[in-house]
Protein backbone atom coordinates (compact mmCIF):
# COMPACT_ATOMS: atom_id res chain seq x y z
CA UNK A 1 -20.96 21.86 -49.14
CA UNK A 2 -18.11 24.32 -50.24
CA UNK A 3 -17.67 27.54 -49.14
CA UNK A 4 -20.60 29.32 -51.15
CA UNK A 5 -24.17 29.02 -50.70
CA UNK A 6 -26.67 27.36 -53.22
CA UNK A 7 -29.94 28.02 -51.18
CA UNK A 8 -30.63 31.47 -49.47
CA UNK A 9 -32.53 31.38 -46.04
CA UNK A 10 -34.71 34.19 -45.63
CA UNK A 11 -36.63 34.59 -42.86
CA UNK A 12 -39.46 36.80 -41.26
CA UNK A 13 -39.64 39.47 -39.05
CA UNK A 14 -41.43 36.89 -36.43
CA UNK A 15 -39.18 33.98 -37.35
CA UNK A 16 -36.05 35.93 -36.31
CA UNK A 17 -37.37 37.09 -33.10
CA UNK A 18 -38.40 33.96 -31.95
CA UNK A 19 -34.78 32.39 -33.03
CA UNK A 20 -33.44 35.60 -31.15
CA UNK A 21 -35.42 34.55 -28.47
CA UNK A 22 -34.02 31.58 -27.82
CA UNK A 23 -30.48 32.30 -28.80
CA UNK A 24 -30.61 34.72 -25.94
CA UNK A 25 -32.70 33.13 -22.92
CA UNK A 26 -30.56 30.47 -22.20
CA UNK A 27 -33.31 27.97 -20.76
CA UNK A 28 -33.57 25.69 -24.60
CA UNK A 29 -31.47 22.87 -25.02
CA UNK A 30 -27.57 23.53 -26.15
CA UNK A 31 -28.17 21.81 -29.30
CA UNK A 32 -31.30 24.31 -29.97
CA UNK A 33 -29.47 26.97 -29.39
CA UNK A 34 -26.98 26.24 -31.17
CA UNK A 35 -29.04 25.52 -34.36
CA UNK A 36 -30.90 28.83 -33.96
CA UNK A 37 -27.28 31.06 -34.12
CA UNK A 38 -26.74 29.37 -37.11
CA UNK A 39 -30.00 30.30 -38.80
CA UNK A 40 -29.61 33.90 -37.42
CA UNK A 41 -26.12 33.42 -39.03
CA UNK A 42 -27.40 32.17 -42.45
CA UNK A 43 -29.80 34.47 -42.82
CA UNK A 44 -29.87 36.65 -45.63
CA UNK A 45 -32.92 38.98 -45.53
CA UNK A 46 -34.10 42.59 -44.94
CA UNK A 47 -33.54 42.25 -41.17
CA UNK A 48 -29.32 40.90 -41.57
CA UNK A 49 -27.16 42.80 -40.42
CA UNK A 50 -24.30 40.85 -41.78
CA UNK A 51 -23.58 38.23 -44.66
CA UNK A 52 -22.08 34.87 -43.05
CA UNK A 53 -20.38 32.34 -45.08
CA UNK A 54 -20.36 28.41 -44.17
CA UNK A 55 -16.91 28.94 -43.44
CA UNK A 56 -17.17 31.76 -41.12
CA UNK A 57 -20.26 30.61 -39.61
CA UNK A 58 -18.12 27.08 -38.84
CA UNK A 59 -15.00 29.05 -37.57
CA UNK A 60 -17.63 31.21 -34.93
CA UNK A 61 -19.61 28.35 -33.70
CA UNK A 62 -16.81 25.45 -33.54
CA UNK A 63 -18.85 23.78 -36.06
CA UNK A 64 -17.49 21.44 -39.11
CA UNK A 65 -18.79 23.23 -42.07
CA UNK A 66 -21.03 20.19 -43.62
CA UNK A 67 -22.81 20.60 -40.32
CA UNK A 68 -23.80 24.49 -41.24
CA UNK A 69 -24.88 22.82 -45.01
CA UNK A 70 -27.14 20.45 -42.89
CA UNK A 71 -29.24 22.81 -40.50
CA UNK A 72 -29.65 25.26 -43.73
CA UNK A 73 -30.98 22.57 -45.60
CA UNK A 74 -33.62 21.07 -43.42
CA UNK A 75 -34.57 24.50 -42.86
CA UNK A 76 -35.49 24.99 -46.28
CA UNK A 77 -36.61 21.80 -46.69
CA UNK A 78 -38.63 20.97 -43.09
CA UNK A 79 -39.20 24.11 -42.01
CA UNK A 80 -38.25 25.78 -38.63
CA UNK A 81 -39.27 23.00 -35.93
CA UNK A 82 -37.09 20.34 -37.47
CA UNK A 83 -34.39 22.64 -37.95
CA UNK A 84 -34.09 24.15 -34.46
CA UNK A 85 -34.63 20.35 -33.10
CA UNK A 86 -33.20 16.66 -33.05
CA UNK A 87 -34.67 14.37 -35.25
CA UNK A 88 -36.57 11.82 -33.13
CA UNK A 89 -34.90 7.59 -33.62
CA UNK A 90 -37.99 5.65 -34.39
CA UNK A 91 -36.28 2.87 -33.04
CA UNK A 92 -33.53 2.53 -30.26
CA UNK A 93 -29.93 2.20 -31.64
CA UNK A 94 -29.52 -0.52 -29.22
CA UNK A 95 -32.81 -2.84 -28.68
CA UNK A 96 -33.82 -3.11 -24.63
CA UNK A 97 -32.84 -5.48 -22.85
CA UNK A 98 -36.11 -5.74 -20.72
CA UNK A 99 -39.92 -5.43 -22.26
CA UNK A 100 -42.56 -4.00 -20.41
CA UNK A 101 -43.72 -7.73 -19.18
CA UNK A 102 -40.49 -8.46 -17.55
CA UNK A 103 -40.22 -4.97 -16.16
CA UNK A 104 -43.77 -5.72 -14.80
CA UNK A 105 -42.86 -8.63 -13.36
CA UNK A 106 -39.29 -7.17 -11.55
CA UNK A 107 -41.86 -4.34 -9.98
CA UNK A 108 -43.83 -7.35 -8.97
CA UNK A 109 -41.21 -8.68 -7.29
CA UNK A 110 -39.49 -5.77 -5.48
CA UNK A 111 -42.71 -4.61 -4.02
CA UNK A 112 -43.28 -8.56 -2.59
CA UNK A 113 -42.29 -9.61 0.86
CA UNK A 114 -38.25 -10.32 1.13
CA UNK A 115 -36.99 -13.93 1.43
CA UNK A 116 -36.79 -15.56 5.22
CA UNK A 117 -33.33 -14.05 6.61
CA UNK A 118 -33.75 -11.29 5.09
CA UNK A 119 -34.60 -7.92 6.13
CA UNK A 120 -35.21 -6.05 2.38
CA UNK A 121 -34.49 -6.57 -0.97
CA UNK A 122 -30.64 -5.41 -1.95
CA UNK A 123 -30.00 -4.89 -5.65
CA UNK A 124 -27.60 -8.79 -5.46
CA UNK A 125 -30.92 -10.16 -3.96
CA UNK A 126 -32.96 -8.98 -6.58
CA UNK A 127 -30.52 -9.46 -9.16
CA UNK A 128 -30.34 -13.47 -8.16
CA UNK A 129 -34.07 -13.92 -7.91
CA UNK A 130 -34.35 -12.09 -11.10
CA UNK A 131 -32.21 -15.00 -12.68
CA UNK A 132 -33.48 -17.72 -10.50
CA UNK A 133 -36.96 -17.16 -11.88
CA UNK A 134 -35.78 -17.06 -14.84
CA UNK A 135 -37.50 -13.67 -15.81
CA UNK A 136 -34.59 -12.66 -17.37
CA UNK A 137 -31.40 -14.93 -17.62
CA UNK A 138 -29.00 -12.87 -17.98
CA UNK A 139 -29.00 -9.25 -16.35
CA UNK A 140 -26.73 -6.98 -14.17
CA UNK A 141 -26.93 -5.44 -11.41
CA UNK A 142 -26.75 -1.55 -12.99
CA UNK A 143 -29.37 -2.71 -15.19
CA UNK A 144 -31.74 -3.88 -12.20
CA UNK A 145 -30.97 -0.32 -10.81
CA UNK A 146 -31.68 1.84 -13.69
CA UNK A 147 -35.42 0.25 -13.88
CA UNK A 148 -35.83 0.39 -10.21
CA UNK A 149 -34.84 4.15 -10.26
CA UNK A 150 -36.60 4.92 -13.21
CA UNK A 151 -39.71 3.45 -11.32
CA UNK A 152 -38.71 5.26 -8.24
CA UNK A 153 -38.15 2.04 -6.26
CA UNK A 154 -36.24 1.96 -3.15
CA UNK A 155 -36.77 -1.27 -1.54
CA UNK A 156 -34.33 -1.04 1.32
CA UNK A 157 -35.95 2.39 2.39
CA UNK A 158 -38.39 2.65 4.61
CA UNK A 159 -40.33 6.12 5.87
CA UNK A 160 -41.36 5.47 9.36
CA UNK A 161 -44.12 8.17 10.31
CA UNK A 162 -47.63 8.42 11.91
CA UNK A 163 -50.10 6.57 10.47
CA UNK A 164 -53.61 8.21 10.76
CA UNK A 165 -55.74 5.40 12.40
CA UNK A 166 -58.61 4.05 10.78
CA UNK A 167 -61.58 6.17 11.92
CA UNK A 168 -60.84 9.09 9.66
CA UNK A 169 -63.63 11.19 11.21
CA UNK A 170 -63.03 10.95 14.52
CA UNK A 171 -59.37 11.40 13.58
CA UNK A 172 -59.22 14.70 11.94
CA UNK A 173 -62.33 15.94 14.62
CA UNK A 174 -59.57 15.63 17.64
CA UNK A 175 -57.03 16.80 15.61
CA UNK A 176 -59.23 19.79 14.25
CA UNK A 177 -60.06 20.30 18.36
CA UNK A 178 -56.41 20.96 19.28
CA UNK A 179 -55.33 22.71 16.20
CA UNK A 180 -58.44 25.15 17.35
CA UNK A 181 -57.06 25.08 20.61
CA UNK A 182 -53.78 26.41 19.64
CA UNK A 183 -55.03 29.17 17.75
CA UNK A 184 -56.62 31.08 20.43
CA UNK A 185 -55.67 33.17 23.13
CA UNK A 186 -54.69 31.87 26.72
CA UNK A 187 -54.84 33.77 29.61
CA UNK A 188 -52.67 33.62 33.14
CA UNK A 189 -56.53 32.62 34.42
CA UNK A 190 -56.53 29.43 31.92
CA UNK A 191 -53.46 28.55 30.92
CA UNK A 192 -52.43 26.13 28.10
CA UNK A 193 -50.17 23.04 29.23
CA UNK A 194 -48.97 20.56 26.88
CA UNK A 195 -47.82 17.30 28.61
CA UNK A 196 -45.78 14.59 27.34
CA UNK A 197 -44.18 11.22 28.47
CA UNK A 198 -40.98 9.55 27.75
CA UNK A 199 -38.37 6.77 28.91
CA UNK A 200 -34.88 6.98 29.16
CA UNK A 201 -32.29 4.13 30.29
CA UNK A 202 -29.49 4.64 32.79
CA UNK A 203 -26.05 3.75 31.17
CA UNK A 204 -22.51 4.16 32.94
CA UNK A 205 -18.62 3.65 32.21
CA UNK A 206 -17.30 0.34 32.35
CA UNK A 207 -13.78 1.81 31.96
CA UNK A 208 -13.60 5.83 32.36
CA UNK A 209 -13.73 7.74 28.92
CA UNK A 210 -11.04 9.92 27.58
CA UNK A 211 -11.83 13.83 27.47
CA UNK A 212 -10.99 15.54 24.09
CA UNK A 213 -7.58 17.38 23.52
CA UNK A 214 -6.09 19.31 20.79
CA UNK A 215 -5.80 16.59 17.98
CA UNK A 216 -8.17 14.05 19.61
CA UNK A 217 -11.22 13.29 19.35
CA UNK A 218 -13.11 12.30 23.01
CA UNK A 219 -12.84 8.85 23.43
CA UNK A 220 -15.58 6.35 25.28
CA UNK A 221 -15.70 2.20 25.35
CA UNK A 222 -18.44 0.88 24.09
CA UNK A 223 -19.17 -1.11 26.90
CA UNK A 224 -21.57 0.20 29.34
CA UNK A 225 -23.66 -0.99 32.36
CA UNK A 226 -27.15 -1.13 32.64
CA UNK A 227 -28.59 0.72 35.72
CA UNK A 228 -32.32 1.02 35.34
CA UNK A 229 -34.95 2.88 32.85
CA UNK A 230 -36.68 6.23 34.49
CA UNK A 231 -39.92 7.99 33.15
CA UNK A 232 -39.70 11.61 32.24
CA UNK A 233 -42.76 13.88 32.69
CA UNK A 234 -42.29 17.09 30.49
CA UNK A 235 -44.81 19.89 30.97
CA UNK A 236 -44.22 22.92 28.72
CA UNK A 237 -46.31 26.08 28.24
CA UNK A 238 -45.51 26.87 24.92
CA UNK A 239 -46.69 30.31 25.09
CA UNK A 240 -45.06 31.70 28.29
CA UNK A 241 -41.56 29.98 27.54
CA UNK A 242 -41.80 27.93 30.53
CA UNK A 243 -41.22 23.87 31.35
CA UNK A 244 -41.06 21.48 34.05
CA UNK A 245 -39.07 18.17 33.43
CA UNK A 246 -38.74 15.60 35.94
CA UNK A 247 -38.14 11.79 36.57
CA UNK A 248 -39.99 9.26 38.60
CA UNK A 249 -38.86 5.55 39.07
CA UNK A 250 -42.34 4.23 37.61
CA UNK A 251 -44.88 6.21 34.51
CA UNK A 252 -48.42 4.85 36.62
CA UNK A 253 -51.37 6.87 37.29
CA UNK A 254 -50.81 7.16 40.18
CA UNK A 255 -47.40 9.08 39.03
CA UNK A 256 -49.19 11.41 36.30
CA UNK A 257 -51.33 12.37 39.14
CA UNK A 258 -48.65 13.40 41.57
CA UNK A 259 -47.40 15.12 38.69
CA UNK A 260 -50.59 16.84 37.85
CA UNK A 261 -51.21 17.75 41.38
CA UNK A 262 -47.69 19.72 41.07
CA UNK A 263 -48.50 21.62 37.90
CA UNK A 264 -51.85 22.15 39.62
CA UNK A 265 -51.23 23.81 43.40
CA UNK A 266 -47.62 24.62 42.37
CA UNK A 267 -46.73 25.66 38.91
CA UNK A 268 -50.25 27.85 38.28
CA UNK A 269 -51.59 28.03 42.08
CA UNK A 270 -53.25 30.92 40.75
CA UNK A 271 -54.95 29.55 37.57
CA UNK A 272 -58.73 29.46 37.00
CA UNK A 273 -58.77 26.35 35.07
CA UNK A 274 -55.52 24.53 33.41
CA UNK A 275 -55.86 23.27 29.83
CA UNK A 276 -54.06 20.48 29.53
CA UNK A 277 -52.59 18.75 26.12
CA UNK A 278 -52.11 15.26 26.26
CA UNK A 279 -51.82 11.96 24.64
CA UNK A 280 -54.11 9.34 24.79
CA UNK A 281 -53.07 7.08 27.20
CA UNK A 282 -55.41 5.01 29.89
CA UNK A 283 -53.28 6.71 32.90
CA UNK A 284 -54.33 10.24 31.52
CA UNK A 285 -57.49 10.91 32.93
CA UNK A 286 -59.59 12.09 36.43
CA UNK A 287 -60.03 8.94 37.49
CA UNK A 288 -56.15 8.40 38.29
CA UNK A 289 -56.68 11.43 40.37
CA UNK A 290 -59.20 9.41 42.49
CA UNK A 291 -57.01 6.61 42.16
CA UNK A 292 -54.10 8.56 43.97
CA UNK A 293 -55.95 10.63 46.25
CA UNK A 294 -59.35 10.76 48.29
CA UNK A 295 -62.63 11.82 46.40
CA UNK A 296 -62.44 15.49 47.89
CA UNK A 297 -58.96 16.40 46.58
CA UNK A 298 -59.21 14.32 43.66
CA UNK A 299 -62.46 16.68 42.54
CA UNK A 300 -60.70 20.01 43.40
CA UNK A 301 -57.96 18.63 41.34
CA UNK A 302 -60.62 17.22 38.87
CA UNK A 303 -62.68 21.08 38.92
CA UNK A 304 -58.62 22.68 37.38
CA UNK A 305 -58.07 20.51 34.71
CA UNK A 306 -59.27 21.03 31.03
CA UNK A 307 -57.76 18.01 29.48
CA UNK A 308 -57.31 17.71 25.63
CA UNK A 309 -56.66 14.93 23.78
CA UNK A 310 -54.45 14.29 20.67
CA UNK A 311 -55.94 11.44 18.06
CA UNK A 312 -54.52 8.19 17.95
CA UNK A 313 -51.38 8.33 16.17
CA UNK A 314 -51.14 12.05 15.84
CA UNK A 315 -48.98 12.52 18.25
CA UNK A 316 -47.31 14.85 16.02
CA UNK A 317 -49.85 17.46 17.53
CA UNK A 318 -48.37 17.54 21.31
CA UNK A 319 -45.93 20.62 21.40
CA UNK A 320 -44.39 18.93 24.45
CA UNK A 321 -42.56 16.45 21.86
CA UNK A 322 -40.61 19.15 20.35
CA UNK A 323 -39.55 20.01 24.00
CA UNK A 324 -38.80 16.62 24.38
CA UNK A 325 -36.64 16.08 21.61
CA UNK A 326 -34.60 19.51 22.16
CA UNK A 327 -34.04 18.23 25.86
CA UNK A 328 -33.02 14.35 24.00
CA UNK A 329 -30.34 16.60 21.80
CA UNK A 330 -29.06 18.90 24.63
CA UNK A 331 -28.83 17.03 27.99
CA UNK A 332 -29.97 13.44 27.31
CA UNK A 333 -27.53 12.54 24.68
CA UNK A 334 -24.78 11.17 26.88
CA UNK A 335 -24.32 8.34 29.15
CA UNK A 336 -26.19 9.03 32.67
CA UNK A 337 -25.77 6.69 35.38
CA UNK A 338 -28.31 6.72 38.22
CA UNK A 339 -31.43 8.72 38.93
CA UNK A 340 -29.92 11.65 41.29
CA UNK A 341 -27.42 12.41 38.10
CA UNK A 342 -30.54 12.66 35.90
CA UNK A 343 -32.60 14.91 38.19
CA UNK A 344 -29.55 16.90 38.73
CA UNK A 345 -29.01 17.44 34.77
CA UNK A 346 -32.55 17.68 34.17
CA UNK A 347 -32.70 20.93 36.99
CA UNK A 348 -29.96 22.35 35.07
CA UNK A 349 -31.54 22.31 31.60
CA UNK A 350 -34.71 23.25 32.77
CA UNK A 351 -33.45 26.28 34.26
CA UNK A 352 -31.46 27.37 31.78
CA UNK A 353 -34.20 27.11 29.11
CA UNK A 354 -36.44 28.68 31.43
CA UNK A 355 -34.40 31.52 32.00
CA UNK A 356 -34.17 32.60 28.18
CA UNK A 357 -37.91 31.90 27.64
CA UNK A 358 -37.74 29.64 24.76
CA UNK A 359 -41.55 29.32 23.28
CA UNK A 360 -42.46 27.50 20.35
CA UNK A 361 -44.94 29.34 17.75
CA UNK A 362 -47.25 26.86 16.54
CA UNK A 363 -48.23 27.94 12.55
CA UNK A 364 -50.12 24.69 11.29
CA UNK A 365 -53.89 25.77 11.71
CA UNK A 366 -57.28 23.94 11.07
CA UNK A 367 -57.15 25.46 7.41
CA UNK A 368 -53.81 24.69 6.76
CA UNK A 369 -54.48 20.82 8.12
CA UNK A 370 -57.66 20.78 5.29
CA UNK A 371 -55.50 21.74 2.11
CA UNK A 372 -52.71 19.85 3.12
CA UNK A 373 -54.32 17.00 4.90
CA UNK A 374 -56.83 16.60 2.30
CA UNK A 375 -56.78 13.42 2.08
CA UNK A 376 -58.03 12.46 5.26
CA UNK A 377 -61.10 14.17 4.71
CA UNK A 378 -64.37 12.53 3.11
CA UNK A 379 -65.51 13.50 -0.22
CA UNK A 380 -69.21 14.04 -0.23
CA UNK A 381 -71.20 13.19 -3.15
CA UNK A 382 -74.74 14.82 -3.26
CA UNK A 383 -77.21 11.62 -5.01
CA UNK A 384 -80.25 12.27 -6.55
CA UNK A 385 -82.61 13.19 -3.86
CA UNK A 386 -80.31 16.11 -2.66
CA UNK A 387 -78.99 14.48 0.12
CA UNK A 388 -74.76 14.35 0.32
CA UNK A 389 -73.28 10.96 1.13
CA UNK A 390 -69.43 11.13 2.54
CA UNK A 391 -66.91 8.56 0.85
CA UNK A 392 -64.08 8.57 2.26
């Protein structure tokens, strides 16, 4: 292009400021950027401050100098918009290797059921079976896993979560109940209890482990004995701080009534009425009361209790899991050999949490649960004679 200019760009006040603009923000593209100095550079109108040549403009910007020549030009010839960006390839430089029918067909087959043997598809499964069906004879592996990624496909993933059941309404009615229920404000008169079950199996040494020292790691065989399962009954108050673990031999209802009788005449002797949290399993309800004791105690017992249940497979409601899964992190998550060891460990954790009060705060309320829950919710449409139909 030489060192002079043939063609003068001369731009507005509102074309500069917008090339300013993005010269300065630093959000555009590199490429834009840099094609926007170099228009700023070039220009040669009231508003420059200084007169660039190709050379000097090449020298500031690292540029070659044809490359200046080039961005002036389609400025004067294109206009702004094809100056400041790349020109768009009507046509790959290198022609796909898969059309949109094959790619069909590979999404087909990664969201189909693995062979027998196997427990997902792996990108060598699907690479083979891509070959044996001969929807593409010859393919890679990266190329398989550019499509599945640009398709967001992750076939040997899989999110394991709670399931709403079926019955939507019913569903989100319990779970709107204890999300309620949470909200308000509970008393020493009526306090609120939040119950949960779990299982945990006995292991011991086979040969005795080696403690940790400076430069070495603990170190424990991998064999183990087998010495029995126990049930764990957690009861937590999440707003006083306080919680009662223990472990029986057997999780019957005749057990969750022992325990309830505990929480009842010992824990809150002095409670009105007990509001109790649970799950819904067929051992949590009055009639295991009068399954464990005579009809008289069984109905005082019966007259406490408030009991509250979480929907099917929303578990995820019952505070007492998070309990249960700090007390699986801090004092479960070692090898424990027979039941006094556990009750012993158990006593100590329990006491210690108790002592500092731990509470949970629960945030999630009913509104919350119907903007982010949405979904779960029906959709009524109001028909012609004014009344509203729900479609879920």
């Amino acid at each position: 292009m030489g060192k002079g200019r043939r063609d003068k760009v001369l731009l507005n006040t509102e074309q500069r400021q917008k090339l300013e603009e993005i010269s300065r923000n630093g959000y555009a593209p590199a490429k834009k950027i840099l094609h926007a100095q170099v228009l700023l550079m070039c220009d040669e109108g009231v508003g420059a401050t200084k007169k660039w040549t190709d050379e000097q403009i090449s020298l500031a910007l690292n540029l070659h100098r044809n490359t200046v020549g080039r961005i002036r030009k389609r400025f004067l010839e294109q206009g702004e918009e094809p100056a400041l960006n790349r020109s768009q390839r009507k046509s790959p430089p290198v022609p796909a290797k898969i059309d949109g029918h094959q790619e069909a067909q590979i999404i087909a087959l990664c969201c189909s059921e693995p062979p027998a043997g196997q427990a997902h598809w792996s990108l060598r499964l699907l690479t083979k079976e891509i070959k044996n069906r001969k929807i593409i004879t010859e393919i890679s592996i990266e190329t398989v896993k550019k499509h599945l990624k640009k398709n967001e496909l992750r076939p040997w993933k899989i999110q394991r979560f709670c399931i709403p059941e079926r019955d939507l309404a019913r569903f989100i009615s319990q779970m709107e109940v204890i999300l309620d229920l949470y909200s308000q404000q509970h008393g020493e008169s009526e306090p609120l209890i939040c119950m949960d079950e779990a299982a945990i199996q006995l292991t011991g040494h086979v040969f005795e482990p080696i403690p940790v020292e400076p430069g070495h790691d603990a170190k424990e065989d991998y064999h183990y004995t087998r010495e029995g399962v126990q049930a764990l009954f957690m009861f937590f108050d999440p707003n006083r701080g306080w919680r009662r673990v223990s472990n029986r031999d057997h999780r019957t209802r005749v057990d969750w009534a022992i325990e309830v009788r505990q929480l009842l005449d010992e824990d809150y002797p002095h409670a009105h009425k007990v509001k109790l949290v649970c799950d819904n399993l067929n051992t949590h309800n009055i009639a295991s009361l009068y399954e464990a004791f005579p009809a008289p105690e069984a109905h005082r017992l019966a007259r406490k209790l408030e009991i509250y249940y979480t929907p099917r497979n929303g578990s995820w409601l019952n505070i007492a899991e998070i309990e249960l899964s700090v007390l699986s992190q801090q004092c479960l998550d070692k090898r424990i050999s027979s039941s006094e060891q556990l009750s012993t460990e158990l006593a100590a954790w329990q006491n210690t949490r108790n002592c500092t009060a731990s509470k949970v705060i629960w945030h999630f309320t009913t509104e919350d649960a119907r903007v982010k829950l949405k979904h779960l919710y029906p959709i009524f449409e109001i028909d012609e004679t004014g009344d509203s139909n729900a479609l879920f």
